[in-house]
Protein backbone atom coordinates (compact mmCIF):
# COMPACT_ATOMS: atom_id res chain seq x y z
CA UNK A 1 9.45 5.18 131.87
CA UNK A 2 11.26 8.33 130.50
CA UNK A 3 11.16 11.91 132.06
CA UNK A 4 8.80 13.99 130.55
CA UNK A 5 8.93 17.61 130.49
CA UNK A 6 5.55 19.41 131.40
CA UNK A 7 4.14 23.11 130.88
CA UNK A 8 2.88 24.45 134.09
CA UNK A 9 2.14 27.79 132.52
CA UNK A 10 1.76 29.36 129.45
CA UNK A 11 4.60 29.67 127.48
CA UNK A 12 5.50 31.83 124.50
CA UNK A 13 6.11 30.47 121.13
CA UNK A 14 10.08 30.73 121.81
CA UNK A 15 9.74 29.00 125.42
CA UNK A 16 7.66 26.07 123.68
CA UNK A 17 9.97 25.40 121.00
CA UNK A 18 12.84 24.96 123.81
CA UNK A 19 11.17 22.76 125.72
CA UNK A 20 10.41 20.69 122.74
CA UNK A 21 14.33 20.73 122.09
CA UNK A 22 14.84 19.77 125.79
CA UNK A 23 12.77 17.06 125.36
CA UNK A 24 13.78 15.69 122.14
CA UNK A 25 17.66 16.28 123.83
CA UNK A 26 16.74 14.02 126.95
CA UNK A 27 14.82 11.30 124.37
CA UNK A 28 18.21 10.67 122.41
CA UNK A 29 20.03 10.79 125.81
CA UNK A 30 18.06 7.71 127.30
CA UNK A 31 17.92 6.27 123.61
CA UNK A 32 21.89 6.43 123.60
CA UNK A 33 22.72 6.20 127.25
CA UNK A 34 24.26 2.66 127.32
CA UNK A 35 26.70 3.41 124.45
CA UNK A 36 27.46 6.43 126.18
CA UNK A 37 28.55 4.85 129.17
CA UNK A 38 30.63 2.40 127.49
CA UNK A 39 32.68 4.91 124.78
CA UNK A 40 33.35 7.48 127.59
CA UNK A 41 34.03 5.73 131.06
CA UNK A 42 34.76 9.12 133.47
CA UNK A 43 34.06 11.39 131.19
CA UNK A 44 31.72 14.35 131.30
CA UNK A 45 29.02 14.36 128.04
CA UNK A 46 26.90 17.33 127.35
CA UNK A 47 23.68 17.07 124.64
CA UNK A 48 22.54 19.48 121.89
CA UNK A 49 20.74 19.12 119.25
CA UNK A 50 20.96 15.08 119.91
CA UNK A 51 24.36 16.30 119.44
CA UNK A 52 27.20 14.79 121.66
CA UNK A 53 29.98 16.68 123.16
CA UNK A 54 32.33 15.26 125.73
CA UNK A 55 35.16 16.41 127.76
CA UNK A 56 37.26 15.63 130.99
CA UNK A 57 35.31 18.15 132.96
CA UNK A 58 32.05 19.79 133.40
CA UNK A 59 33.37 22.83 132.11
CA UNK A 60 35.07 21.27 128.74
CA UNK A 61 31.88 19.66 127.82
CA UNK A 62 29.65 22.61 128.42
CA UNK A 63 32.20 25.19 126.53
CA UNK A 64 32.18 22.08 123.57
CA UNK A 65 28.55 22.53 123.30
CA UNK A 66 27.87 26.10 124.06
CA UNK A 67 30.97 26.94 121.27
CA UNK A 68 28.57 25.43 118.74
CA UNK A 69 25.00 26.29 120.22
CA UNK A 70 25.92 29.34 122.14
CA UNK A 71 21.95 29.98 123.15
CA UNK A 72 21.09 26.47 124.23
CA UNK A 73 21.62 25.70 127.54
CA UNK A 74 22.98 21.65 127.02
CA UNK A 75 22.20 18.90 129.36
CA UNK A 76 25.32 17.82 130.83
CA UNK A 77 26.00 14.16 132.30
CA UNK A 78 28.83 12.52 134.20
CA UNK A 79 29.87 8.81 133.22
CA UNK A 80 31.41 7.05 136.07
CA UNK A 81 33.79 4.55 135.57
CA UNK A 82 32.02 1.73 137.44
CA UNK A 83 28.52 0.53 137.40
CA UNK A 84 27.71 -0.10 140.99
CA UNK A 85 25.22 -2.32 141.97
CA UNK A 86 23.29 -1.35 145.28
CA UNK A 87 21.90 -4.65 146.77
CA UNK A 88 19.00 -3.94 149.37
């Protein structure tokens, strides 16, 4: 099951329309997350737009995406280099 965002509050017509973004941002990210993870081992990703951006660090990705979107904050991932496998 997928994250889904939630209003707690009311929200203005601005704050709704971001949260839809957010939302429609984190759907393409679990839609996409396995090719992802296999195009860019170690490398930080950030998401606008369903828009990919990736870099070497935290900070390249985000300054990818904010140069393009500058009043989006993006949502910005890490892809290790190994799957690990926890066994219980």
């Amino acid at each position: 099951m997928a994250l889904k965002l939630i209003e707690t509050g009311k929200l203005t017509p601005e704050e709704r329309e971001r949260s839809r973004q957010d939302q429609a941002d984190f759907d393409w990210l679990v839609e996409h997350a396995q090719e992802i993870e296999e195009q860019h081992p170690g490398k930080y990703f950030a998401i606008v737009n369903q828009e990919l951006f990736v870099g070497d660090t935290y900070e390249e990705a985000e300054q990818k995406a904010k140069s393009k979107y500058p009043d989006r904050d993006p949502l910005i991932e890490y892809t290790p280099w190994t799957k690990k496998v926890l066994v219980i």
